[in-house]
N, C-alpha and C. Protein backbone atom coordinates (compact mmCIF):
# COMPACT_ATOMS: atom_id res chain seq x y z
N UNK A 1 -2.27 7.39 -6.85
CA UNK A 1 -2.55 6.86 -5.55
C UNK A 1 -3.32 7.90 -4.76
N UNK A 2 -4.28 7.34 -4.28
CA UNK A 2 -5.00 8.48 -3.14
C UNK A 2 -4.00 8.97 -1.93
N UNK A 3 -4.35 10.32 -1.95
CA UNK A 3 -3.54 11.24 -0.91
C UNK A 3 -4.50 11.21 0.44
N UNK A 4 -5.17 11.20 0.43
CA UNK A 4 -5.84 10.90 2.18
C UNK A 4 -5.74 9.77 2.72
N UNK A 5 -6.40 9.17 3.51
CA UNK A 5 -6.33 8.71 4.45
C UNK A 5 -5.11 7.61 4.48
N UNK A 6 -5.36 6.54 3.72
CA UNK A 6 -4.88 5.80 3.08
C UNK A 6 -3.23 5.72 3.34
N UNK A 7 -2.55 6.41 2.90
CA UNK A 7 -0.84 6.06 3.29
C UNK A 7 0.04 7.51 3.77
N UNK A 8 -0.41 8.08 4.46
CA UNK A 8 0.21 8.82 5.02
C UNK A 8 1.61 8.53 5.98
N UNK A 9 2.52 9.49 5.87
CA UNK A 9 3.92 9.04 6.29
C UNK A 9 4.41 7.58 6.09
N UNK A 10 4.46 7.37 4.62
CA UNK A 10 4.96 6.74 4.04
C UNK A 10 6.01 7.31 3.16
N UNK A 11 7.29 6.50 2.87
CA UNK A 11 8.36 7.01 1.91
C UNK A 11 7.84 6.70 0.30
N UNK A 12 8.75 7.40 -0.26
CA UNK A 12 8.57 7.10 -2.00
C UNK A 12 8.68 5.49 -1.97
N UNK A 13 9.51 4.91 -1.73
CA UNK A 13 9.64 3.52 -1.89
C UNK A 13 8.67 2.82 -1.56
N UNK A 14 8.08 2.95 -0.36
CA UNK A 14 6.86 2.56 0.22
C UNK A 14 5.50 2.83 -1.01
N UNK A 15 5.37 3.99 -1.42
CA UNK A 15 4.36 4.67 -2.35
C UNK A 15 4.67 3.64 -3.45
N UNK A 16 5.90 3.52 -3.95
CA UNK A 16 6.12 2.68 -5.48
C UNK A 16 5.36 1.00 -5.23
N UNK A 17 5.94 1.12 -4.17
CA UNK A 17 5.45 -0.80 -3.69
C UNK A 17 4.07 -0.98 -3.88
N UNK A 18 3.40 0.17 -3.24
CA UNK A 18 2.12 0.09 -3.48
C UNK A 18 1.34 -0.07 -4.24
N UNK A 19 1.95 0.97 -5.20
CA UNK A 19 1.62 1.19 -6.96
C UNK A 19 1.68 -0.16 -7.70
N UNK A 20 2.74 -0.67 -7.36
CA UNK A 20 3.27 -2.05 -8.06
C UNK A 20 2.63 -3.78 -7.50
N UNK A 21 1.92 -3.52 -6.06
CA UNK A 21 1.21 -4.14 -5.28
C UNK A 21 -0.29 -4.24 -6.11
N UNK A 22 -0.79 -3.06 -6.58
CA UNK A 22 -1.93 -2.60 -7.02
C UNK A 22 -1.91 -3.14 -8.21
N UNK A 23 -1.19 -3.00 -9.47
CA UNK A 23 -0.84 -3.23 -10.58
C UNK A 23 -1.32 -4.74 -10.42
N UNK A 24 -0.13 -5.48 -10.04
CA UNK A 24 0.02 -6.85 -10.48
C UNK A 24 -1.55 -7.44 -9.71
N UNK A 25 -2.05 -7.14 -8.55
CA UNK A 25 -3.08 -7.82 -8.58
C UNK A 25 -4.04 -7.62 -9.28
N UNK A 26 -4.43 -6.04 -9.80
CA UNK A 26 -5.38 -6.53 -11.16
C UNK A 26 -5.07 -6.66 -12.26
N UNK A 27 -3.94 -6.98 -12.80
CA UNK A 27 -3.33 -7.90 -14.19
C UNK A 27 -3.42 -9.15 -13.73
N UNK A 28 -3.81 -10.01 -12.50
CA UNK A 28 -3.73 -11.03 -12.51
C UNK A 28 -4.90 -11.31 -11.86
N UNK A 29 -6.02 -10.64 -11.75
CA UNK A 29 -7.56 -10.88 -11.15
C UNK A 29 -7.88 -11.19 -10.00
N UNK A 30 -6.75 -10.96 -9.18
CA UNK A 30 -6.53 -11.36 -7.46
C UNK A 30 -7.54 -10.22 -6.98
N UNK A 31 -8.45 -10.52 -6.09
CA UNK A 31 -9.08 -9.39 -5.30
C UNK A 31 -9.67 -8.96 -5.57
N UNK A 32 -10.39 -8.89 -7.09
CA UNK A 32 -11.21 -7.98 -7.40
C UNK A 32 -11.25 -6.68 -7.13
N UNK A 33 -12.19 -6.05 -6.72
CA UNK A 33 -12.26 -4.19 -6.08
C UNK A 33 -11.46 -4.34 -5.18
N UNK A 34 -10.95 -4.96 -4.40
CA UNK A 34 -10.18 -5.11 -3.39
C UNK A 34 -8.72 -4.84 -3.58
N UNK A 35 -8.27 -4.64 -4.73
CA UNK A 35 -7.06 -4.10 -5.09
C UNK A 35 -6.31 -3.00 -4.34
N UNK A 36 -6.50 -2.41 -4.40
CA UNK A 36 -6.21 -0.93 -3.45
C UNK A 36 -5.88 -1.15 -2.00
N UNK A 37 -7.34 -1.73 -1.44
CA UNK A 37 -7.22 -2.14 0.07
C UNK A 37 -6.00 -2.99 0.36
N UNK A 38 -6.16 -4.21 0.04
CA UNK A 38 -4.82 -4.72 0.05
C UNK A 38 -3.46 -4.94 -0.02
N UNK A 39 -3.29 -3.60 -1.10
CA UNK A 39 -1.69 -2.97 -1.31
C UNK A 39 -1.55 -2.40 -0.39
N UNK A 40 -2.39 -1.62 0.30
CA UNK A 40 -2.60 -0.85 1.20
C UNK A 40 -2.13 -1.34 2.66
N UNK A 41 -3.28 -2.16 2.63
CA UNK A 41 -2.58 -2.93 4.48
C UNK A 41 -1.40 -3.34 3.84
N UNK A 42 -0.36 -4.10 2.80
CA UNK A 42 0.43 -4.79 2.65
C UNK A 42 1.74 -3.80 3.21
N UNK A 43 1.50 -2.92 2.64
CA UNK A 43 2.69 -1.66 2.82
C UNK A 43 2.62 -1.26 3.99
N UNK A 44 1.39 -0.91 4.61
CA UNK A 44 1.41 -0.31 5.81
C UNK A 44 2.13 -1.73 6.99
N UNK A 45 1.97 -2.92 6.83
CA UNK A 45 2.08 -4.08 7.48
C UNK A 45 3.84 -3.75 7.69
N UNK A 46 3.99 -3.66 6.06
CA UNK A 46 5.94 -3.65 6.15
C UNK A 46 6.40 -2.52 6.47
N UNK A 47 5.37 -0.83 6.98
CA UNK A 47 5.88 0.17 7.33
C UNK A 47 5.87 -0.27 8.60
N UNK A 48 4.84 -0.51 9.99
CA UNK A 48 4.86 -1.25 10.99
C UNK A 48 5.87 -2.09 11.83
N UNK A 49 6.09 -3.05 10.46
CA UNK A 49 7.16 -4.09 11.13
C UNK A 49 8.55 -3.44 10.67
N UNK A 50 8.86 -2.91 10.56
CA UNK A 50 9.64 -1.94 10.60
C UNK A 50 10.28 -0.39 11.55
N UNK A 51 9.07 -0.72 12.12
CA UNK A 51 9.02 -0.38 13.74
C UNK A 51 9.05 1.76 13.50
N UNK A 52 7.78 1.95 12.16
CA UNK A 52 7.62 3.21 11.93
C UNK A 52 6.54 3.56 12.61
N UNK A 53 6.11 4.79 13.48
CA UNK A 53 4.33 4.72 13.91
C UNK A 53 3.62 5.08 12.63
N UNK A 54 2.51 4.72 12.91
CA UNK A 54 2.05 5.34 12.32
C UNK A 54 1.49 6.38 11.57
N UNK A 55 1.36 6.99 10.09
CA UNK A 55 1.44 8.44 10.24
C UNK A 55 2.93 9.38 10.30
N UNK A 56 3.76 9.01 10.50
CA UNK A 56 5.04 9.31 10.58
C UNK A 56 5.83 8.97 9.65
């Protein structure tokens, strides 16, 4: 997983989701290049509503 910008102050659990977010959409052809991006907001969405700031 990229270390910049991308998921900072995020937990391990958070990091795995991602990984596993990433995975299944390109084993299943969802998104094309867009793989990444999307795990991405997905996790950050459920770090958010979770009432973490950002970065933290």
């Amino acid at each position: 997983m990229p270390r910049g910008k991308g998921l900072r102050g995020v937990s391990s659990k958070e990091r795995r989701q991602y990984e596993h977010i990433k995975e299944s959409a390109r084993k299943s052809g969802r998104y094309g290049r867009r793989a990444k991006e999307v795990a991405a907001r997905t996790v950050m969405k459920e770090h958010k509503s979770k009432g973490h700031a950002k970065g933290r």
